[in-house]
C-alpha atoms as a PDB file:
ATOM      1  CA  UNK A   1       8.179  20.788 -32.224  1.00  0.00           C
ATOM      2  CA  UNK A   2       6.711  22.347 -28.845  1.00  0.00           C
ATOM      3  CA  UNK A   3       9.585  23.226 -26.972  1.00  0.00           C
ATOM      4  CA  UNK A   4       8.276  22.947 -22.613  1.00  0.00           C
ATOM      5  CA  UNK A   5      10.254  23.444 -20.024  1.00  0.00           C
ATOM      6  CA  UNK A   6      11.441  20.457 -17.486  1.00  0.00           C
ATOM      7  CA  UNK A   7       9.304  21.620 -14.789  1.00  0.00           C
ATOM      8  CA  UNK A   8       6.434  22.019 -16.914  1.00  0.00           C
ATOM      9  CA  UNK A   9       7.010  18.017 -18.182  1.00  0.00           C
ATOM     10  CA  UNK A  10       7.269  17.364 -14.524  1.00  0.00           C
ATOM     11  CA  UNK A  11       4.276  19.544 -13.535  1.00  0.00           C
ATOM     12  CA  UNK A  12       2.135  17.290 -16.267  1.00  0.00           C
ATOM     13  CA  UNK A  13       3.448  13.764 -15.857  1.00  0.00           C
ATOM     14  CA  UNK A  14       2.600  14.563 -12.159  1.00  0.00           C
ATOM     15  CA  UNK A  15      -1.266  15.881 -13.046  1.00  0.00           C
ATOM     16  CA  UNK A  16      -1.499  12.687 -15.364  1.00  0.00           C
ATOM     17  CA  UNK A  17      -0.320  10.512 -12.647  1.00  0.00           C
ATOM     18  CA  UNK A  18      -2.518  11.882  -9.995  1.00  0.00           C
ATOM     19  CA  UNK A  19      -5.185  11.512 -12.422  1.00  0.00           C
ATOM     20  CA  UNK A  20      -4.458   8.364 -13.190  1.00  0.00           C
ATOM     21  CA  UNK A  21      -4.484   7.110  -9.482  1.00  0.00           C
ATOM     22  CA  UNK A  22      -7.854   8.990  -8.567  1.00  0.00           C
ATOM     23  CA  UNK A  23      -8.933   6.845 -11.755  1.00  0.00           C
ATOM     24  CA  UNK A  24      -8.016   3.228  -9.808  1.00  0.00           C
ATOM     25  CA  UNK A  25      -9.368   4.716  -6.925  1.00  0.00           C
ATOM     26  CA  UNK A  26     -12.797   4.802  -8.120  1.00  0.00           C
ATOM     27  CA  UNK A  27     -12.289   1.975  -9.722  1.00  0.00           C
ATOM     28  CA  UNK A  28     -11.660  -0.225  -6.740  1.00  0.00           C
ATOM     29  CA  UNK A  29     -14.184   1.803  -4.546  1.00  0.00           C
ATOM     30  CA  UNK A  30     -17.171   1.174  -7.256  1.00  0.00           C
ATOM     31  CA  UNK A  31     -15.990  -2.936  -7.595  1.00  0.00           C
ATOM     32  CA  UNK A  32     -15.862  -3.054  -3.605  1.00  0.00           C
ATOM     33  CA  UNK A  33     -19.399  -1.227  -3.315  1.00  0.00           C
ATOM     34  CA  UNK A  34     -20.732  -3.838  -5.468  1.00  0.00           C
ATOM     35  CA  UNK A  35     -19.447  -6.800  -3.833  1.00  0.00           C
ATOM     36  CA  UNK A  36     -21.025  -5.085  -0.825  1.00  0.00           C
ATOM     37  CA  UNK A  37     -24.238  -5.263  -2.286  1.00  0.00           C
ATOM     38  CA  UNK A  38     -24.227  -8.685  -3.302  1.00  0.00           C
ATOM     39  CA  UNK A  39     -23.070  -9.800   0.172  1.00  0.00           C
ATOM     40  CA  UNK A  40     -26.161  -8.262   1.655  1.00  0.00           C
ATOM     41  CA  UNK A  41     -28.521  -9.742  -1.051  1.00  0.00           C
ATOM     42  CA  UNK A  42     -26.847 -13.273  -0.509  1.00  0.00           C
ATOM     43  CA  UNK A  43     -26.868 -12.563   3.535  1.00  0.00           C
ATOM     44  CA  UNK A  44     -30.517 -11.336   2.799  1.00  0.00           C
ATOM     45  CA  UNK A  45     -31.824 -13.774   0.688  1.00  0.00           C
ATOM     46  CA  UNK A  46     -29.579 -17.469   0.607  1.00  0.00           C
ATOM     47  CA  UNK A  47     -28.586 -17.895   4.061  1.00  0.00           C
ATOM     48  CA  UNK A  48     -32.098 -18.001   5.176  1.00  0.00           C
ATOM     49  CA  UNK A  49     -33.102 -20.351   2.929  1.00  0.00           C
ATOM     50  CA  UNK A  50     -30.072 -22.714   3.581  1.00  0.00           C
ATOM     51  CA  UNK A  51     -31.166 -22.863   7.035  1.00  0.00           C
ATOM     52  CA  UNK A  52     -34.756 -23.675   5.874  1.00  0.00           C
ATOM     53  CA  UNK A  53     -33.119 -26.398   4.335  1.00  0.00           C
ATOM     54  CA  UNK A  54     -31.341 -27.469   7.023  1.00  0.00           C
ATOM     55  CA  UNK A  55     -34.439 -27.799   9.192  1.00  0.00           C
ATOM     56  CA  UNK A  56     -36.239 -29.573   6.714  1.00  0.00           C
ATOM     57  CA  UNK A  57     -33.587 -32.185   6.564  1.00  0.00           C
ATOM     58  CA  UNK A  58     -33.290 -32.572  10.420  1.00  0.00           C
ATOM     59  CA  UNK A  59     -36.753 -33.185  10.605  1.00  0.00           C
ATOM     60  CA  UNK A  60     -37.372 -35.657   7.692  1.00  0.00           C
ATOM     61  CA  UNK A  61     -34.106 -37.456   8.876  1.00  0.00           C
ATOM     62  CA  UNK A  62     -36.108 -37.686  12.820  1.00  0.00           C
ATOM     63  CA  UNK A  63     -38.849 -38.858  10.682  1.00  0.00           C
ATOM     64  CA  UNK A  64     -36.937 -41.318   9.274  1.00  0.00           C
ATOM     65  CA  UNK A  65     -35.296 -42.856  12.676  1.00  0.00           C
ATOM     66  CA  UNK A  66     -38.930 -42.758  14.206  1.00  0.00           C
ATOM     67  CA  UNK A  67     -40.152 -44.833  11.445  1.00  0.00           C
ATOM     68  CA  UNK A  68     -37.266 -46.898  11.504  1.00  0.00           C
ATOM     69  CA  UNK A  69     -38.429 -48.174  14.980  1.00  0.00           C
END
């Protein structure tokens, strides 16, 4: 059995820790660049179109009230 000194144990389980946390750093910076991305594709791409909607609807409703009368 390897025989290691305290400080040495400490030494490690501090490297793997460290590791480990640069690890979840990534992580969470890679997951929120990605949600960045889709926010600009949606901000891009679906709001535009919901308002195209929307003015489409305004104007068929006016339609509507004018043909109504």
């Amino acid at each position: 059995m390897l025989k290691i000194n305290i400080s040495r144990k400490i030494y490690l389980m501090g490297a793997v820790q460290f590791l480990l946390i640069l690890l979840v750093g990534l992580t969470g910076y890679l997951q929120m660049a990605k949600i960045g991305h889709e926010l600009v594709g949606i901000a891009e791409e679906d709001i535009p179109l919901t308002n195209k909607v929307s003015l489409l609807l305004k104007t068929s409703c006016g339609n509507l009230c004018c043909l109504k009368n």
